[in-house]
C-alpha atoms as a PDB file:
ATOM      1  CA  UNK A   1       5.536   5.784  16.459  1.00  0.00           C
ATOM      2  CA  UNK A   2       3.598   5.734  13.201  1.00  0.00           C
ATOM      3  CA  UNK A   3       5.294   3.788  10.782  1.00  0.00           C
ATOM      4  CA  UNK A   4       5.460   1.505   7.703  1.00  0.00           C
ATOM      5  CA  UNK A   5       6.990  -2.042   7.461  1.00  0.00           C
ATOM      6  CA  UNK A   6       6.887  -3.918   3.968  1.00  0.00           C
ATOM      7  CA  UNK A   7       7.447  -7.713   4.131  1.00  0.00           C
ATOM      8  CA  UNK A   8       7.331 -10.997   1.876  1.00  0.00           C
ATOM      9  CA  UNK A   9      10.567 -10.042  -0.721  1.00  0.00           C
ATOM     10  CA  UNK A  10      13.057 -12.694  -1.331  1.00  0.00           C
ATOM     11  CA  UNK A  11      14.872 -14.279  -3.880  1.00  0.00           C
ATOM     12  CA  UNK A  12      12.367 -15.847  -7.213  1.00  0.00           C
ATOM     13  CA  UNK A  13      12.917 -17.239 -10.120  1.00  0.00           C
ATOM     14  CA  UNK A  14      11.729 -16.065 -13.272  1.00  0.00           C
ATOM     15  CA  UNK A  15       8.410 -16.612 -14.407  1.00  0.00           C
ATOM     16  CA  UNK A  16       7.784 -16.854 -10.553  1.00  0.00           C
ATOM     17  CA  UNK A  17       4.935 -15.310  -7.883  1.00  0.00           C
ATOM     18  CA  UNK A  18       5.890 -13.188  -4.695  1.00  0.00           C
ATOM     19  CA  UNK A  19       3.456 -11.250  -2.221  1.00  0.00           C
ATOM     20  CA  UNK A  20       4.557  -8.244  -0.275  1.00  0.00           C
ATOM     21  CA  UNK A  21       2.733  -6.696   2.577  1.00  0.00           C
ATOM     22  CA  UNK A  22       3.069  -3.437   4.378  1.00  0.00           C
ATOM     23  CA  UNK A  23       1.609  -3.573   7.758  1.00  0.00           C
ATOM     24  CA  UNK A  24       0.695  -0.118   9.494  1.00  0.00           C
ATOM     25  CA  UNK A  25       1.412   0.699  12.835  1.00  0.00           C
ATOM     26  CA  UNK A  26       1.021   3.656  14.991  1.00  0.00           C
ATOM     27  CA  UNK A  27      -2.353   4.525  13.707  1.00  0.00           C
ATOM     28  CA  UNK A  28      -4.754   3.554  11.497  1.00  0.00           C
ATOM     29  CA  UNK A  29      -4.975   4.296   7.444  1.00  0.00           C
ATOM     30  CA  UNK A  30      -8.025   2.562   6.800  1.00  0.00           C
ATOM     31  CA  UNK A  31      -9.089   6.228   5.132  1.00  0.00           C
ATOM     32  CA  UNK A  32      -5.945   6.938   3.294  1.00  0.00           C
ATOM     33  CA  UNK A  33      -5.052   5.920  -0.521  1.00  0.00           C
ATOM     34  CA  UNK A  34      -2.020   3.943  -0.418  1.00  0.00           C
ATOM     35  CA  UNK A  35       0.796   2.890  -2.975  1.00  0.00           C
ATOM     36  CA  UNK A  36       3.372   0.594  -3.999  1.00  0.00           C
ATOM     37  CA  UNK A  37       6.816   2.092  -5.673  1.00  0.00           C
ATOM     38  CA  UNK A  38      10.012   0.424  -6.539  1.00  0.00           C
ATOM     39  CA  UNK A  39      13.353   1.377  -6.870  1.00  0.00           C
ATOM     40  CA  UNK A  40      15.907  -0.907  -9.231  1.00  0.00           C
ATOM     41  CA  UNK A  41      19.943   0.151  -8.305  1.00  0.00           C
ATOM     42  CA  UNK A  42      21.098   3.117 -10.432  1.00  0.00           C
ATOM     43  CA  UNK A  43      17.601   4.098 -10.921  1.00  0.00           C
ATOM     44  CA  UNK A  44      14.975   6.510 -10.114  1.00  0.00           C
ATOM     45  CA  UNK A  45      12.287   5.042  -7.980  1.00  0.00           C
ATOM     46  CA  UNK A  46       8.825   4.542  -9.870  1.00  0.00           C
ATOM     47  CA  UNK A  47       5.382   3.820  -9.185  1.00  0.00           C
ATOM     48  CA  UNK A  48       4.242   0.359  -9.229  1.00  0.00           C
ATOM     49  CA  UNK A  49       0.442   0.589  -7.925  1.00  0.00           C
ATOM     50  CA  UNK A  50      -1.694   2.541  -5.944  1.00  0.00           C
ATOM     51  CA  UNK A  51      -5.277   1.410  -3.942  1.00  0.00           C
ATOM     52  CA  UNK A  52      -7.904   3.580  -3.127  1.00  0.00           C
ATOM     53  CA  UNK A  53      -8.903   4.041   0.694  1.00  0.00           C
ATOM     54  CA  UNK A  54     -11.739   1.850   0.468  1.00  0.00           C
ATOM     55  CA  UNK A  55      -9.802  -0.363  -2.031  1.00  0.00           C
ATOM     56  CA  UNK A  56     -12.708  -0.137  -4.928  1.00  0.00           C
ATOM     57  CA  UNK A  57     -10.117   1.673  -7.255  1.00  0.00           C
ATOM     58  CA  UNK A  58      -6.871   0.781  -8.308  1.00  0.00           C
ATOM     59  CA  UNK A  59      -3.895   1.952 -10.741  1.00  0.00           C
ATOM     60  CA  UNK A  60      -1.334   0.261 -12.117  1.00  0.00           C
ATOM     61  CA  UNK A  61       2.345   0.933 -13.922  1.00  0.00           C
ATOM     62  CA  UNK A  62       1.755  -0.617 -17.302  1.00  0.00           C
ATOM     63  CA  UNK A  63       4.822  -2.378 -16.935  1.00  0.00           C
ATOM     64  CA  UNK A  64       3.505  -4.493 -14.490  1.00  0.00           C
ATOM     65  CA  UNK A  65      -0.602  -4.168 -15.826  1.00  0.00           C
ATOM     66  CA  UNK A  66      -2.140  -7.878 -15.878  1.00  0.00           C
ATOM     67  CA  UNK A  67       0.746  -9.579 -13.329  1.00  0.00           C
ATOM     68  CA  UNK A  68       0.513  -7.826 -10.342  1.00  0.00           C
ATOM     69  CA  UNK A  69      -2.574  -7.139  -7.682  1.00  0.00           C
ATOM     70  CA  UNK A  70      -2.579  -4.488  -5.846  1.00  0.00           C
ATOM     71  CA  UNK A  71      -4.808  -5.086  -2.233  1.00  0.00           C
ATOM     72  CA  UNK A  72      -5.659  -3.906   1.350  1.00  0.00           C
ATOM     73  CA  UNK A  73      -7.575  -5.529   4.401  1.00  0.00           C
ATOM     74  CA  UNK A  74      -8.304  -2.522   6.374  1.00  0.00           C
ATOM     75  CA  UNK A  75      -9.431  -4.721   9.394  1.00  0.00           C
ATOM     76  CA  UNK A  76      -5.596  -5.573   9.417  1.00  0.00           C
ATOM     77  CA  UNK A  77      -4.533  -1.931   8.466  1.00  0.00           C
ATOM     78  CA  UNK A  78      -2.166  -4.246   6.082  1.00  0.00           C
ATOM     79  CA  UNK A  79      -1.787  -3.871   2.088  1.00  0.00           C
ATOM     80  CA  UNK A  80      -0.641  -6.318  -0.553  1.00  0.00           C
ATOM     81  CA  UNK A  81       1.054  -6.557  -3.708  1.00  0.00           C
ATOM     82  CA  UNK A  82       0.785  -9.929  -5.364  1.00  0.00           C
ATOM     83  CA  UNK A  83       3.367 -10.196  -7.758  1.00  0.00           C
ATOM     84  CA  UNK A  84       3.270 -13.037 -10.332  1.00  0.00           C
ATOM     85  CA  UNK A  85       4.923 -13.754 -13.918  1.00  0.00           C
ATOM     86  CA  UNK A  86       8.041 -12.074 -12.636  1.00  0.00           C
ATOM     87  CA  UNK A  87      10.750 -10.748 -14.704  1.00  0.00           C
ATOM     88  CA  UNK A  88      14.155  -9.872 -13.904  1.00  0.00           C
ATOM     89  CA  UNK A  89      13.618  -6.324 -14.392  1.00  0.00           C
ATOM     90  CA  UNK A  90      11.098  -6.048 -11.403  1.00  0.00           C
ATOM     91  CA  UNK A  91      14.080  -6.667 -10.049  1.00  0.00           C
ATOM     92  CA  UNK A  92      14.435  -3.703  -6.965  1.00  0.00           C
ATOM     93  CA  UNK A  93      13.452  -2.271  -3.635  1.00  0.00           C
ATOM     94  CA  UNK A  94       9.724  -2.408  -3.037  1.00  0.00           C
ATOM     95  CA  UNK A  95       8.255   0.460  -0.996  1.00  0.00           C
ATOM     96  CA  UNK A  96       5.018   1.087   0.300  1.00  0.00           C
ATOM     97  CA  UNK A  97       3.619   4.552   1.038  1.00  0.00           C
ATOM     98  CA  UNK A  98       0.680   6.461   2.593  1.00  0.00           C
ATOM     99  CA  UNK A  99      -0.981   9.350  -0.101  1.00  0.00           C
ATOM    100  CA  UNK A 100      -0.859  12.234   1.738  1.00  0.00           C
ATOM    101  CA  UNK A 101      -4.999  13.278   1.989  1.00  0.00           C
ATOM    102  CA  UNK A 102      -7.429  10.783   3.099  1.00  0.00           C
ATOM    103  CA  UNK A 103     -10.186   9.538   0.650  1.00  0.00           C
ATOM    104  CA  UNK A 104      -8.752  11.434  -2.173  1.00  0.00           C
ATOM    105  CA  UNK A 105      -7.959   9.204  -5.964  1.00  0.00           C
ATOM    106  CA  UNK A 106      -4.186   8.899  -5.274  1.00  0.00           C
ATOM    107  CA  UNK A 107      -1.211   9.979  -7.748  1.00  0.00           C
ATOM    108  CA  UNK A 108       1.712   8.406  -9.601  1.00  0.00           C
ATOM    109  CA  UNK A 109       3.439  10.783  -7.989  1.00  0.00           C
ATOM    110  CA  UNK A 110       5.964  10.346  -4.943  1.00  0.00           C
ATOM    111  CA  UNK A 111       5.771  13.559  -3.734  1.00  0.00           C
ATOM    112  CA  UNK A 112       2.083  13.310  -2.823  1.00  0.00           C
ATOM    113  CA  UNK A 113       3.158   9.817  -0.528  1.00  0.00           C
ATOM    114  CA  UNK A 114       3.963  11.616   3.135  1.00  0.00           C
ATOM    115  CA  UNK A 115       4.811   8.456   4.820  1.00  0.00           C
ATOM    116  CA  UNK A 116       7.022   5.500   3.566  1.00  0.00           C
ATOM    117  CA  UNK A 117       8.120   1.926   4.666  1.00  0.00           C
ATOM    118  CA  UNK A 118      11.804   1.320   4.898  1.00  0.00           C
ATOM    119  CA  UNK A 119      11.575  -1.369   1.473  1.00  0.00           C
ATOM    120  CA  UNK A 120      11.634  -5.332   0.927  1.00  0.00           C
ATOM    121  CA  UNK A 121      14.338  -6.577  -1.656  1.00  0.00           C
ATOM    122  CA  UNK A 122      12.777  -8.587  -4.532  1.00  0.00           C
ATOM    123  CA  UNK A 123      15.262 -10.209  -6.668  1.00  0.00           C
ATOM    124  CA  UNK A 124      14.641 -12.607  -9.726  1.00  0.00           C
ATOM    125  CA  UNK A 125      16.753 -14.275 -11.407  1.00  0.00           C
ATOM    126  CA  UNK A 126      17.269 -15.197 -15.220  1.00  0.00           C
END
């Protein structure tokens, strides 16, 4: 069964560092873009990051531009989202998600993602 699981949430303090990773199993996406989106409760789920397949190019939110790193090891078919300077609105459930065409420049855009993890709580308090 191909699947996503995102790890590493928990509960942080403000001003604080977490890193998530999403391990793939099933198969291999070493040749797919992949992404990081978020959803806070009550609100629309937004894009956080995305990676490019061979992780040379990456794109961020500007709300979270110069604290968090997107990353991927491909030899561990695993991707990363270090998270540092946190605020209490990046308060929400992280998701990751495979773009839907291999070694294309990824979108913002959820509805290009075909596969997605089932989401790591991050929580940071004031």
């Amino acid at each position: 069964q191909v699947q996503l699981v995102e790890s590493g949430g928990g509960l942080v303090q403000t001003g604080g560092s977490l890193r998530l990773s999403c391990a793939a199993s099933g198969r291999t996406f070493t040749s797919y873009p992949m992404g990081w989106f978020r959803q806070a409760p009550e609100k629309e789920r937004e894009f956080v990051a995305s990676i490019s397949w061979d992780g040379r190019r990456t794109a961020y939110a500007d709300t979270v531009k110069d604290r968090f790193t997107i990353s991927r090891d491909n030899a561990k078919n695993t991707v990363y989202l270090q998270m540092n300077s946190l605020k209490p609105e990046d308060t929400a459930t992280y998701y990751c998600a495979k773009y839907k065409r291999n070694f294309a420049r990824p979108s913002t855009s959820m509805s290009d993602y075909d596969l997605w993890g089932q989401g790591t709580q991050v929580t940071v308090s004031s």
